[in-house]
C-alpha atoms as a PDB file:
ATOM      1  CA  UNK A   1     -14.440  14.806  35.763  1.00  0.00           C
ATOM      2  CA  UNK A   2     -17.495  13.482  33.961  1.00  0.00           C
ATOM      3  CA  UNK A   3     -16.345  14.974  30.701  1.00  0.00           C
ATOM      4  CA  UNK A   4     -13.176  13.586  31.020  1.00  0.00           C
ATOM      5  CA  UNK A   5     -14.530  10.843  31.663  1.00  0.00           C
ATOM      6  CA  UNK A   6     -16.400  10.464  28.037  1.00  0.00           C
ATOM      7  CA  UNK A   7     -13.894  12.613  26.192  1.00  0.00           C
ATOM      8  CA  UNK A   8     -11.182   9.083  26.888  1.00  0.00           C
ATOM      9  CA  UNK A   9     -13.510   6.957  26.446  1.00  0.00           C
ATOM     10  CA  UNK A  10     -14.453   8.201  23.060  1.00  0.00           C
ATOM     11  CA  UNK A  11     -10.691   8.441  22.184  1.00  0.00           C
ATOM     12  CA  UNK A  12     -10.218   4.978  22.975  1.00  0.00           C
ATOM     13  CA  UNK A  13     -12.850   3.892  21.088  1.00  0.00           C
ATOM     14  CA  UNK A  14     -11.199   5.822  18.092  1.00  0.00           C
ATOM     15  CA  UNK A  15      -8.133   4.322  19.005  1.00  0.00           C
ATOM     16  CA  UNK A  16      -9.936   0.685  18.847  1.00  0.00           C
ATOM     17  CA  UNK A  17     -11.260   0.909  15.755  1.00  0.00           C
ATOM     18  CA  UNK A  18      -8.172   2.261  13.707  1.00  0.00           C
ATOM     19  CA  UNK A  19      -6.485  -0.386  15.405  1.00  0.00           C
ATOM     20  CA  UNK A  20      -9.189  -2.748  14.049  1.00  0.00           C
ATOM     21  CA  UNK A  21      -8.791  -1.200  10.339  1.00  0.00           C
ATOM     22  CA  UNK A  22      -5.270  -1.635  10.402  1.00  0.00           C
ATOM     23  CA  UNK A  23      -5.340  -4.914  11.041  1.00  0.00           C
ATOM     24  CA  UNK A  24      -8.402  -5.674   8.853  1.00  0.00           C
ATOM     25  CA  UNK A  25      -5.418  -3.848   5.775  1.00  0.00           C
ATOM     26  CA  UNK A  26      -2.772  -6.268   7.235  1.00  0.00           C
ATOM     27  CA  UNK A  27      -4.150  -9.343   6.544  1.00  0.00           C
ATOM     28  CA  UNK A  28      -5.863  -8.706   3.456  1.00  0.00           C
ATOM     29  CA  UNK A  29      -1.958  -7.439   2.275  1.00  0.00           C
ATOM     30  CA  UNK A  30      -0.657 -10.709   4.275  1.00  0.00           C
ATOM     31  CA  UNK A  31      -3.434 -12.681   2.030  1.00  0.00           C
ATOM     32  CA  UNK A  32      -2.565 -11.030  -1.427  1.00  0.00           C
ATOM     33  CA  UNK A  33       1.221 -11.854  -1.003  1.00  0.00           C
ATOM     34  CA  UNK A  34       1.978  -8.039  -1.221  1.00  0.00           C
ATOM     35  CA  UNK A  35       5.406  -7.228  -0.863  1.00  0.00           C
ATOM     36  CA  UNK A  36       6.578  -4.293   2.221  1.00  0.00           C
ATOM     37  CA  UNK A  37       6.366  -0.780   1.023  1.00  0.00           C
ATOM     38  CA  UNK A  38       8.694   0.141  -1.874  1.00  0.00           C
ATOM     39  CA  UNK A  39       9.523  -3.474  -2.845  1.00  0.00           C
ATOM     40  CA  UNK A  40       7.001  -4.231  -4.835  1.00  0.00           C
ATOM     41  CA  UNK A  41       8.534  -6.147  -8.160  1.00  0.00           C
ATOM     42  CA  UNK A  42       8.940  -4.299 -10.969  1.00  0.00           C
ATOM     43  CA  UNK A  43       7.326  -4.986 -14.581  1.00  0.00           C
ATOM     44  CA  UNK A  44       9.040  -6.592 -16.606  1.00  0.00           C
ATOM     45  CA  UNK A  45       9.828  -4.801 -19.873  1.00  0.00           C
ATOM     46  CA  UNK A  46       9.223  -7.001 -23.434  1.00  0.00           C
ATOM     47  CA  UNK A  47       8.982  -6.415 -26.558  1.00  0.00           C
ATOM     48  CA  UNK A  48       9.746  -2.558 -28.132  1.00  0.00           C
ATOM     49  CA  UNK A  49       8.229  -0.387 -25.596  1.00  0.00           C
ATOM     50  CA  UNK A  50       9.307   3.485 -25.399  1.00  0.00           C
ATOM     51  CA  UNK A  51      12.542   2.141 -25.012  1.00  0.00           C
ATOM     52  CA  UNK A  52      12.662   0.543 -28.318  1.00  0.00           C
ATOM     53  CA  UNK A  53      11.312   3.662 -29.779  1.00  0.00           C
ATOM     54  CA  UNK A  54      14.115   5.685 -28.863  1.00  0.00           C
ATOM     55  CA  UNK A  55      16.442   4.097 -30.705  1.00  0.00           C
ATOM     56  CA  UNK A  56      17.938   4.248 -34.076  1.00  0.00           C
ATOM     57  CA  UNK A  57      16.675   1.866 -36.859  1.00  0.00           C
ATOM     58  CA  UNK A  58      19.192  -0.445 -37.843  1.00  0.00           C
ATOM     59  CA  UNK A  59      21.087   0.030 -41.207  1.00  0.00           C
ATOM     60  CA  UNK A  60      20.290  -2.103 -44.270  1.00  0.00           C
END
């Protein structure tokens, strides 16, 4: 029983400080303004990027 005893206790402990980091991450996210999980915004494209290489030059 002893074992057990340490074996949970350790566990929570684990469980306590992931718990801990995740919140630590949250906050600091929260803080930043960082959007959920595949919203961040996208770039915004300007000028002639690869996209303005692909296509044809204009005719004179």
């Amino acid at each position: 029983m002893f074992e057990h005893e340490i074996a949970a206790a350790a566990r929570t402990a684990d469980l306590l400080r992931e718990a801990a980091a995740y919140r630590v991450v949250r906050e600091a996210r929260k803080a930043r303004g960082a959007s959920p999980r595949g919203h961040e915004p996208r770039e915004r494209v300007t000028g002639s990027g690869p996209r303005g290489t692909r296509c044809a030059p204009r005719p004179a």
